[in-house]
PDB file of N, CA and C in Angstrom:
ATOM      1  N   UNK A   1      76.721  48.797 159.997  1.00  0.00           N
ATOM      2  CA  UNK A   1      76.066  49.984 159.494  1.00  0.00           C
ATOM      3  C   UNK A   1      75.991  49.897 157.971  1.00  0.00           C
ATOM      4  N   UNK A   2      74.596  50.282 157.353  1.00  0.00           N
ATOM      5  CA  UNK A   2      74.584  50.015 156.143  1.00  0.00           C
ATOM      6  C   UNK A   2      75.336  51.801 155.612  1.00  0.00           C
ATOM      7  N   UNK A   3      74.905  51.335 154.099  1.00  0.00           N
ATOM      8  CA  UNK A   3      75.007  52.647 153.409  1.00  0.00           C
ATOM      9  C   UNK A   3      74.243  53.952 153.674  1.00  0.00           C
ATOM     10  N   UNK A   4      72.835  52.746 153.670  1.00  0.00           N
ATOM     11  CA  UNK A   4      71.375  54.187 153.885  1.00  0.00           C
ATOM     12  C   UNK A   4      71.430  54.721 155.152  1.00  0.00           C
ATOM     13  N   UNK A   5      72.086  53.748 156.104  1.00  0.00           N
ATOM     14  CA  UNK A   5      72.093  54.435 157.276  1.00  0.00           C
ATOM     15  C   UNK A   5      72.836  55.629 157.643  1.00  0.00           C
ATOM     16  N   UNK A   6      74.271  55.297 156.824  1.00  0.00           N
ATOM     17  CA  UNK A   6      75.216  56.283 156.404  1.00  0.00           C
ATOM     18  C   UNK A   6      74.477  57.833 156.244  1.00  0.00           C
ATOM     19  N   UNK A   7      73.972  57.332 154.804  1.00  0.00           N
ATOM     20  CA  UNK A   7      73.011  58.393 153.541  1.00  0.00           C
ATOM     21  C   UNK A   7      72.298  59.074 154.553  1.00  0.00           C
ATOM     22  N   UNK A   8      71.544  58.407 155.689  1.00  0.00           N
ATOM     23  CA  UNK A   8      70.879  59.402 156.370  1.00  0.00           C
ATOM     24  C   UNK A   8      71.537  59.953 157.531  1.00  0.00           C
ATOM     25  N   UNK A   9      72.820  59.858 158.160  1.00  0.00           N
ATOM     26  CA  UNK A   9      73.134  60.972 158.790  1.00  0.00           C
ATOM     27  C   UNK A   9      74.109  61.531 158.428  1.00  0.00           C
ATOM     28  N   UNK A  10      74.085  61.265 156.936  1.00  0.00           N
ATOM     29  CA  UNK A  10      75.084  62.740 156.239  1.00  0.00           C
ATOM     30  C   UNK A  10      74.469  63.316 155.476  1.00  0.00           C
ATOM     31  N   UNK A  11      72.846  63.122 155.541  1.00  0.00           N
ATOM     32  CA  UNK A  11      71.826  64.220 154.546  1.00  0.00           C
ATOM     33  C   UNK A  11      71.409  64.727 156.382  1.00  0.00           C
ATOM     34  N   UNK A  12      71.508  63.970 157.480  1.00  0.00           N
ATOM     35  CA  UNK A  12      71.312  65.339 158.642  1.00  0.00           C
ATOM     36  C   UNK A  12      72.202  66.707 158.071  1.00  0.00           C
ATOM     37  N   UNK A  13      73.414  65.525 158.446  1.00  0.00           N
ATOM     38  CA  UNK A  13      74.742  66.659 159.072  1.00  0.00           C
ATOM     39  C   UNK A  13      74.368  67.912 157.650  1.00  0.00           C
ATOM     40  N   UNK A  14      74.435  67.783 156.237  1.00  0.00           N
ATOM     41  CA  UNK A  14      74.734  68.442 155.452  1.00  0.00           C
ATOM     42  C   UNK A  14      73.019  69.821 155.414  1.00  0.00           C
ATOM     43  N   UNK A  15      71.873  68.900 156.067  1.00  0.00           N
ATOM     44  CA  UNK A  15      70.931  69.962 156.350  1.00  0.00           C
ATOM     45  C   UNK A  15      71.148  70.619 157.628  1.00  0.00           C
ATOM     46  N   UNK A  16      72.262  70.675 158.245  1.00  0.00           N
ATOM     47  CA  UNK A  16      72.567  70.885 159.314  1.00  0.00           C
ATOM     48  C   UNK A  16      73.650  72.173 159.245  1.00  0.00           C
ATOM     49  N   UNK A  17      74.518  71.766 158.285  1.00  0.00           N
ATOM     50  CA  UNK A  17      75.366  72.584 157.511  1.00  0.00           C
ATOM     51  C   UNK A  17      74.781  73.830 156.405  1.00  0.00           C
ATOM     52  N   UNK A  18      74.350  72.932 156.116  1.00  0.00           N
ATOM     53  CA  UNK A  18      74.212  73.986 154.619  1.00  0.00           C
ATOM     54  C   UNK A  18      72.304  74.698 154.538  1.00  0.00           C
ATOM     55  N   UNK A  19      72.483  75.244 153.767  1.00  0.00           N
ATOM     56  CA  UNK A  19      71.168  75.873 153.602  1.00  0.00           C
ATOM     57  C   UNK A  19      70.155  74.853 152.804  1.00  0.00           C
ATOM     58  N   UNK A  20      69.815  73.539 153.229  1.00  0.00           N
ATOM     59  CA  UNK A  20      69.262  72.747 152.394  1.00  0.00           C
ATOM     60  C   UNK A  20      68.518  71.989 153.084  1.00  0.00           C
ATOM     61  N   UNK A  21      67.648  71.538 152.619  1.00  0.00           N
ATOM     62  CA  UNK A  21      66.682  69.976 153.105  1.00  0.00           C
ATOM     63  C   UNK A  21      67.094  68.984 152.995  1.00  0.00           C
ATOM     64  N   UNK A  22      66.954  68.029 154.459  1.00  0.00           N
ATOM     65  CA  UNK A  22      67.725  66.187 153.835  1.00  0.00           C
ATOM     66  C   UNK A  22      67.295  66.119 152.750  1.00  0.00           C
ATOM     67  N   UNK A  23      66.179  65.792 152.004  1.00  0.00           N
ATOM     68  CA  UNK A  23      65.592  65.068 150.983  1.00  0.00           C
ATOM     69  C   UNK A  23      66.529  65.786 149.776  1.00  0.00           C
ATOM     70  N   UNK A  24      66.685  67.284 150.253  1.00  0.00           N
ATOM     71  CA  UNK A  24      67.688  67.383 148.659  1.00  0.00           C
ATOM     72  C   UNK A  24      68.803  66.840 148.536  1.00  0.00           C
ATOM     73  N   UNK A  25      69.523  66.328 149.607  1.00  0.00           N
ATOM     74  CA  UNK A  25      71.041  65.881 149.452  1.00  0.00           C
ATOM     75  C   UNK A  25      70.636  64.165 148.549  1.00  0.00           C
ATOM     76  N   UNK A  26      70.689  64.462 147.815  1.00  0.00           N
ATOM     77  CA  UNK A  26      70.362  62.719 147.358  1.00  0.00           C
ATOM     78  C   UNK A  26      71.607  62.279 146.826  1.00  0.00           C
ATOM     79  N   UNK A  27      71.985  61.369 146.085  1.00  0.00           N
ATOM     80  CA  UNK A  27      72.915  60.774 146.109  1.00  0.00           C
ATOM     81  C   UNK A  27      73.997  60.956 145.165  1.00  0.00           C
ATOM     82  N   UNK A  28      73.176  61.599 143.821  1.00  0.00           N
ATOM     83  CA  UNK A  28      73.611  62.057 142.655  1.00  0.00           C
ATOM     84  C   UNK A  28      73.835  63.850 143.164  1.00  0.00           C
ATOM     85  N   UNK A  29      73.323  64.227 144.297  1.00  0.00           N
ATOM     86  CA  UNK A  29      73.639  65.841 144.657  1.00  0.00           C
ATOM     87  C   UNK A  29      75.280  65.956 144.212  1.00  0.00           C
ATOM     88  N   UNK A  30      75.363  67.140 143.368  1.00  0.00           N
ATOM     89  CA  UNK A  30      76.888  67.468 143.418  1.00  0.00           C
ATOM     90  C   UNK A  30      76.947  68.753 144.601  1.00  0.00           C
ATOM     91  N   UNK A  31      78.095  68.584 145.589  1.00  0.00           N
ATOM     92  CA  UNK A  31      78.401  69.427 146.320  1.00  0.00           C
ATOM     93  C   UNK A  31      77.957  71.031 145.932  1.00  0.00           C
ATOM     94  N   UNK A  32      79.051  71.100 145.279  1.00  0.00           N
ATOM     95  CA  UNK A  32      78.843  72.493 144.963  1.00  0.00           C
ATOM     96  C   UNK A  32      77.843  73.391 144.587  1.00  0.00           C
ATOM     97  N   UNK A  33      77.907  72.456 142.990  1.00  0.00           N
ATOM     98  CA  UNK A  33      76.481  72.984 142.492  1.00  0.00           C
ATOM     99  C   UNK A  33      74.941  72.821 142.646  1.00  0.00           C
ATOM    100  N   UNK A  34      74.534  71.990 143.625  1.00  0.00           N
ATOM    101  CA  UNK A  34      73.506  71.831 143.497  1.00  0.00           C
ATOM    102  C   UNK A  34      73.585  71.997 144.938  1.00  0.00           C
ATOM    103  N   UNK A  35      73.949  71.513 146.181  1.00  0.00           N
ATOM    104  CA  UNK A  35      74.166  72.525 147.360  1.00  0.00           C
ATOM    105  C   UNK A  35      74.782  73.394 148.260  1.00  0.00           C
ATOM    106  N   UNK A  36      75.638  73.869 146.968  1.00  0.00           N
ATOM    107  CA  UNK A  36      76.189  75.106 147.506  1.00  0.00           C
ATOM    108  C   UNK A  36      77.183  75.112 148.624  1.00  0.00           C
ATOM    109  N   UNK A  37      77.754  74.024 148.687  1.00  0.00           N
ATOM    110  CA  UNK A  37      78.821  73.455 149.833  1.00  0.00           C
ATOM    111  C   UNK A  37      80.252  74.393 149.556  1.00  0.00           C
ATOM    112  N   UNK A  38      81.235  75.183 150.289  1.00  0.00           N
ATOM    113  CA  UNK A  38      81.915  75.935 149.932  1.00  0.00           C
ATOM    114  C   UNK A  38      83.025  75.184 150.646  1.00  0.00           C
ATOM    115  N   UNK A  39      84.202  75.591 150.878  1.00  0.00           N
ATOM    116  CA  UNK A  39      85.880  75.590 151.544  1.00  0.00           C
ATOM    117  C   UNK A  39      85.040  75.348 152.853  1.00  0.00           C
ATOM    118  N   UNK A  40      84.533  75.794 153.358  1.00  0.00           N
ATOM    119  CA  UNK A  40      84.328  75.933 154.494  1.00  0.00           C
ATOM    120  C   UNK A  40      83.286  75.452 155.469  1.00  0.00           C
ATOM    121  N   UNK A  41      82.538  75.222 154.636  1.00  0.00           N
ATOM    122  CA  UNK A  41      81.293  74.298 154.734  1.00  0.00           C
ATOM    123  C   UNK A  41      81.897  72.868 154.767  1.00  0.00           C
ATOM    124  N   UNK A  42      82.426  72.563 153.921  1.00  0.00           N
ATOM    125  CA  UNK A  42      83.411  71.524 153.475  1.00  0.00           C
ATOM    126  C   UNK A  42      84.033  70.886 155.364  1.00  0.00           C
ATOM    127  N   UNK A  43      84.788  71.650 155.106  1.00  0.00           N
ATOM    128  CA  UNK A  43      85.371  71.764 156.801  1.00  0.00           C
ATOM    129  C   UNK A  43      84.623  71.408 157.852  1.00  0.00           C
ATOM    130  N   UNK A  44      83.405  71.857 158.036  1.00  0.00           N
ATOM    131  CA  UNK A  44      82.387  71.602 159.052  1.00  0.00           C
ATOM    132  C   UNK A  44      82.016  70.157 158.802  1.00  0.00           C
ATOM    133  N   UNK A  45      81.731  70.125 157.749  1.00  0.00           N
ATOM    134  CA  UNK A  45      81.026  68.892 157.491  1.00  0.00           C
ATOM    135  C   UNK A  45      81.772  67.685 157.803  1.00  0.00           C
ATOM    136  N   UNK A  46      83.107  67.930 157.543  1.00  0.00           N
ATOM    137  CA  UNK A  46      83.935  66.655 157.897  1.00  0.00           C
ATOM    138  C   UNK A  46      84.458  66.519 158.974  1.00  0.00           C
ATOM    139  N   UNK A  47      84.255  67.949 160.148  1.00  0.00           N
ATOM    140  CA  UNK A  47      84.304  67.403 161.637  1.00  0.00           C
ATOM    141  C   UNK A  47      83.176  66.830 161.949  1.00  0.00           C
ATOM    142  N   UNK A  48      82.003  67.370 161.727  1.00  0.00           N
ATOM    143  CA  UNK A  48      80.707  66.452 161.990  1.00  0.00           C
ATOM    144  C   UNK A  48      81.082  64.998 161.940  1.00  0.00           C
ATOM    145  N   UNK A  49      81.227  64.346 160.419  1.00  0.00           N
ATOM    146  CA  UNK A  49      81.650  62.877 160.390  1.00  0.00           C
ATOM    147  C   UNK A  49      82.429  62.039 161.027  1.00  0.00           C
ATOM    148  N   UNK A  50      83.850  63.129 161.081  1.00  0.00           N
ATOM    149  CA  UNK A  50      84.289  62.284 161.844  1.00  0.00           C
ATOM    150  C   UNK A  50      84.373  62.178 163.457  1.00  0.00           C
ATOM    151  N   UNK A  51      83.306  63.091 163.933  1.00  0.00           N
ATOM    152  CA  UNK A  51      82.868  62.881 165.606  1.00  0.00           C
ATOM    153  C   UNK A  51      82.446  62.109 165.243  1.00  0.00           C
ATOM    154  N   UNK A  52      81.036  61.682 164.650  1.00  0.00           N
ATOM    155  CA  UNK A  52      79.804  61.040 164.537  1.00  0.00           C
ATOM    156  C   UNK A  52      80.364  59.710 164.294  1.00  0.00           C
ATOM    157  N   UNK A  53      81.271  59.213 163.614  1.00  0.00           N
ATOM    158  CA  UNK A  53      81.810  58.022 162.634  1.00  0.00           C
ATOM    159  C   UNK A  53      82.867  57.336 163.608  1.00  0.00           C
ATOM    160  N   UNK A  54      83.303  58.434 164.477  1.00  0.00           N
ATOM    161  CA  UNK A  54      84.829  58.178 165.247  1.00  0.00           C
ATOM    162  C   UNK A  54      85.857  57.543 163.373  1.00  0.00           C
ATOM    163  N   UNK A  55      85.975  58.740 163.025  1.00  0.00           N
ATOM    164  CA  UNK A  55      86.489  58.172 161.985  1.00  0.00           C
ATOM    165  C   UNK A  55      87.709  59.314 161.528  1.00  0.00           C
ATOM    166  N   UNK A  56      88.409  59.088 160.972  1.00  0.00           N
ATOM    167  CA  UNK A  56      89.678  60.056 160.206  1.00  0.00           C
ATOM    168  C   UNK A  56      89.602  60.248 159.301  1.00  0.00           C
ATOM    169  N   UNK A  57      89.230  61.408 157.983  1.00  0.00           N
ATOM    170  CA  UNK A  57      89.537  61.597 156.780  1.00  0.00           C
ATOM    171  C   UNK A  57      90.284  62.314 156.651  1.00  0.00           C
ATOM    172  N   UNK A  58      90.873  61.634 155.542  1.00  0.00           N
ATOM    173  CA  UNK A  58      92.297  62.475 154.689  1.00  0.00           C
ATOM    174  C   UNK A  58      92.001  63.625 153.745  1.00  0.00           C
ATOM    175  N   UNK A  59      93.234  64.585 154.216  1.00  0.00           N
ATOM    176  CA  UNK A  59      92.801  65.601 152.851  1.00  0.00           C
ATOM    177  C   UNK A  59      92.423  64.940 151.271  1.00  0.00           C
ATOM    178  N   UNK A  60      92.735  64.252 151.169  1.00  0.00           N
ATOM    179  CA  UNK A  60      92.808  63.205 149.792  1.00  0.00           C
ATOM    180  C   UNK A  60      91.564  62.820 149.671  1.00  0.00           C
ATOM    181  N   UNK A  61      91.181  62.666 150.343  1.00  0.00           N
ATOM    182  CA  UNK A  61      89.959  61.457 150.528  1.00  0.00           C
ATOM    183  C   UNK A  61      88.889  62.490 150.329  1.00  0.00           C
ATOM    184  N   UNK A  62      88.496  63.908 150.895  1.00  0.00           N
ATOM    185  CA  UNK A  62      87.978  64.615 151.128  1.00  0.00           C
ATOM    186  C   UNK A  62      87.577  65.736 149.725  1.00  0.00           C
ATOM    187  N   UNK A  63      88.708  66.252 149.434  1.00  0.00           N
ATOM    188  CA  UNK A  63      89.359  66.406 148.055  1.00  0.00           C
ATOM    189  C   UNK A  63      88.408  65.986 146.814  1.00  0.00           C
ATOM    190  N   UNK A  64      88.160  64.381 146.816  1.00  0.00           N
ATOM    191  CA  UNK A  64      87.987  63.735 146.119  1.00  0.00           C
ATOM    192  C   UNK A  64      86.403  63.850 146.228  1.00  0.00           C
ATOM    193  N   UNK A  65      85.578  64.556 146.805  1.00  0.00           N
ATOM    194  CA  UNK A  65      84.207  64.108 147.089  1.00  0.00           C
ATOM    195  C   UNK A  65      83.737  65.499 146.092  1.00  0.00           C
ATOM    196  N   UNK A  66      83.074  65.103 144.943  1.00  0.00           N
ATOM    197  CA  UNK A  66      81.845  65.728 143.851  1.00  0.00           C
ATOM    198  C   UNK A  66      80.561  65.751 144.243  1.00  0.00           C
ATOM    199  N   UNK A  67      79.972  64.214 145.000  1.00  0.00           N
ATOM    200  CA  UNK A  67      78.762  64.495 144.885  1.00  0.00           C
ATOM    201  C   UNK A  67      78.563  63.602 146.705  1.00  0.00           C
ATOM    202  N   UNK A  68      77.456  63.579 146.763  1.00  0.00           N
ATOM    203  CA  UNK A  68      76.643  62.889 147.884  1.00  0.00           C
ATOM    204  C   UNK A  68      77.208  61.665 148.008  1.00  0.00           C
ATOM    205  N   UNK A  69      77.141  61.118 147.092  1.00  0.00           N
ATOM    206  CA  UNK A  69      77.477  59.907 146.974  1.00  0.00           C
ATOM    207  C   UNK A  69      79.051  59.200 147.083  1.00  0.00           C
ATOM    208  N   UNK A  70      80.051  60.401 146.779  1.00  0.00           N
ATOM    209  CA  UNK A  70      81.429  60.287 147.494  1.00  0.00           C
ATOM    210  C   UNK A  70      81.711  60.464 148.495  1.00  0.00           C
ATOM    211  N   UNK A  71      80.469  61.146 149.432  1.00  0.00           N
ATOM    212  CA  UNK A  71      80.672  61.095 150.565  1.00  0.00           C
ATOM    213  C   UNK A  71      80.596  60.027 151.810  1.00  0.00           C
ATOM    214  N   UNK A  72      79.280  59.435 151.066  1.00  0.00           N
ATOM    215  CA  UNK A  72      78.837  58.009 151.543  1.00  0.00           C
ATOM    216  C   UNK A  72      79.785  57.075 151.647  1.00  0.00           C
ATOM    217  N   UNK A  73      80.340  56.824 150.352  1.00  0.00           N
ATOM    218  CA  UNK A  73      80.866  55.798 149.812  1.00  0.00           C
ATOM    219  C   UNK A  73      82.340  55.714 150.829  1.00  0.00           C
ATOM    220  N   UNK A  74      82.869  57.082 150.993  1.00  0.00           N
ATOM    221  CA  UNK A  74      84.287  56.958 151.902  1.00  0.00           C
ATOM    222  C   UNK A  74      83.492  57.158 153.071  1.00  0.00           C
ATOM    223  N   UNK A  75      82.753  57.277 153.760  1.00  0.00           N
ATOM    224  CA  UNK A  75      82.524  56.688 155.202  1.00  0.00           C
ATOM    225  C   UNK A  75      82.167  55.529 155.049  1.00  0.00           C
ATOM    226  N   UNK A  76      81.570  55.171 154.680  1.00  0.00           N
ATOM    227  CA  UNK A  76      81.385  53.716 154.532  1.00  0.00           C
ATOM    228  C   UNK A  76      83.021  52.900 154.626  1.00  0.00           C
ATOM    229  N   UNK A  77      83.412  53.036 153.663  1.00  0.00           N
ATOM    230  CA  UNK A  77      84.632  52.060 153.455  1.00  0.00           C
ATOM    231  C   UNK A  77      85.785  52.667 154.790  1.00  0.00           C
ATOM    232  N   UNK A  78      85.295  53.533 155.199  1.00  0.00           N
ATOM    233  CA  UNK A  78      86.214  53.816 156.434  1.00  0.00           C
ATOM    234  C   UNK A  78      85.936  53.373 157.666  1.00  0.00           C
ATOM    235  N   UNK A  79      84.158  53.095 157.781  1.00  0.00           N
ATOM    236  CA  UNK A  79      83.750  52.412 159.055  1.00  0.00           C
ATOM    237  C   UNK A  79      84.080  50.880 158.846  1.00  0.00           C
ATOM    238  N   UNK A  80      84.311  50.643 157.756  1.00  0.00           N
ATOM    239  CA  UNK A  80      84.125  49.258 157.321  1.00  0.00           C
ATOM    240  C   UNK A  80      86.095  48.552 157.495  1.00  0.00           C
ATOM    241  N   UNK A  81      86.485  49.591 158.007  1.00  0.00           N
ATOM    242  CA  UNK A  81      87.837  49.056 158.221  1.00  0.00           C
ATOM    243  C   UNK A  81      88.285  49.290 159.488  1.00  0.00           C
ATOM    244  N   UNK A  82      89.283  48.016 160.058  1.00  0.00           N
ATOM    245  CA  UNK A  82      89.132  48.601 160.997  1.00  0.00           C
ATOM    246  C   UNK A  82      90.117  49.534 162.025  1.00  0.00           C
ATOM    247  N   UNK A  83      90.342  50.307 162.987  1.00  0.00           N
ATOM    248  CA  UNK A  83      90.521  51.031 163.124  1.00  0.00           C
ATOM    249  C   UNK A  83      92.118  50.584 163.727  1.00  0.00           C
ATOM    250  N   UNK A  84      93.298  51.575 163.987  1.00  0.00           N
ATOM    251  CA  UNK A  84      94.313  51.216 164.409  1.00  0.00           C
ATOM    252  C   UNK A  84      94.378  50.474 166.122  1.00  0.00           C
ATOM    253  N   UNK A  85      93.533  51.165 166.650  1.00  0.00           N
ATOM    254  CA  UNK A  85      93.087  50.578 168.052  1.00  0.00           C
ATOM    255  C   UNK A  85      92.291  49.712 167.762  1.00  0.00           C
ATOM    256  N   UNK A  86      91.471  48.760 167.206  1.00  0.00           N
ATOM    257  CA  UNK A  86      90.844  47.394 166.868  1.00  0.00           C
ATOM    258  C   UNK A  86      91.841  46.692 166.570  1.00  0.00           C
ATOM    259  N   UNK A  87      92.815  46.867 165.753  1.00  0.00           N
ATOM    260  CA  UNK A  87      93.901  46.000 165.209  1.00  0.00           C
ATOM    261  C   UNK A  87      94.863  45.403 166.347  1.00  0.00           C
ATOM    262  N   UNK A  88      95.299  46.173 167.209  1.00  0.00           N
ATOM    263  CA  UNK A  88      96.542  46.678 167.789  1.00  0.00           C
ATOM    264  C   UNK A  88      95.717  45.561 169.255  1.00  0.00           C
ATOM    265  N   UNK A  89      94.345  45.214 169.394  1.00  0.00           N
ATOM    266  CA  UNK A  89      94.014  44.704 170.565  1.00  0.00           C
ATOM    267  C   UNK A  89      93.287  43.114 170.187  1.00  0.00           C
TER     268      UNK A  89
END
């Protein structure tokens, strides 16, 4: 899975979430200010991913996301590793 592929189903999930159009979530989007992503929104958004991803994020990890593009970037590097059940078999 690339990045863009990423980019495009977390500009779904977040037009899915939030009051916005994919095309606005771009990459430089900051959460907050530019779409209005709250505590709670926040929340939604990162069960979405991690159904969609079969993936785990950390409060830390999550925390850490400003813009579009921190969001990408830690799914990415989270699909890109592999998982405790891949390892373990």
């Amino acid at each position: 899975m690339t990045k863009n592929d990423i980019l495009e189903d977390v500009q779904r999930i977040l037009a899915k979430v939030l009051p916005v159009q994919p095309e606005e979530c771009r990459l430089p989007a900051r959460l907050g200010e530019d779409l209005e992503c709250d505590s709670l929104d926040r929340f939604e958004i990162v069960l979405e991913l991690e159904m969609l991803f079969e993936i785990d994020l950390d409060d830390d990890c999550v925390e850490a996301w400003h813009t579009v593009r921190d969001m990408v970037d830690s799914v990415y590097r989270m699909t890109q590793s592999p998982s405790p059940a891949q390892v373990a078999s």
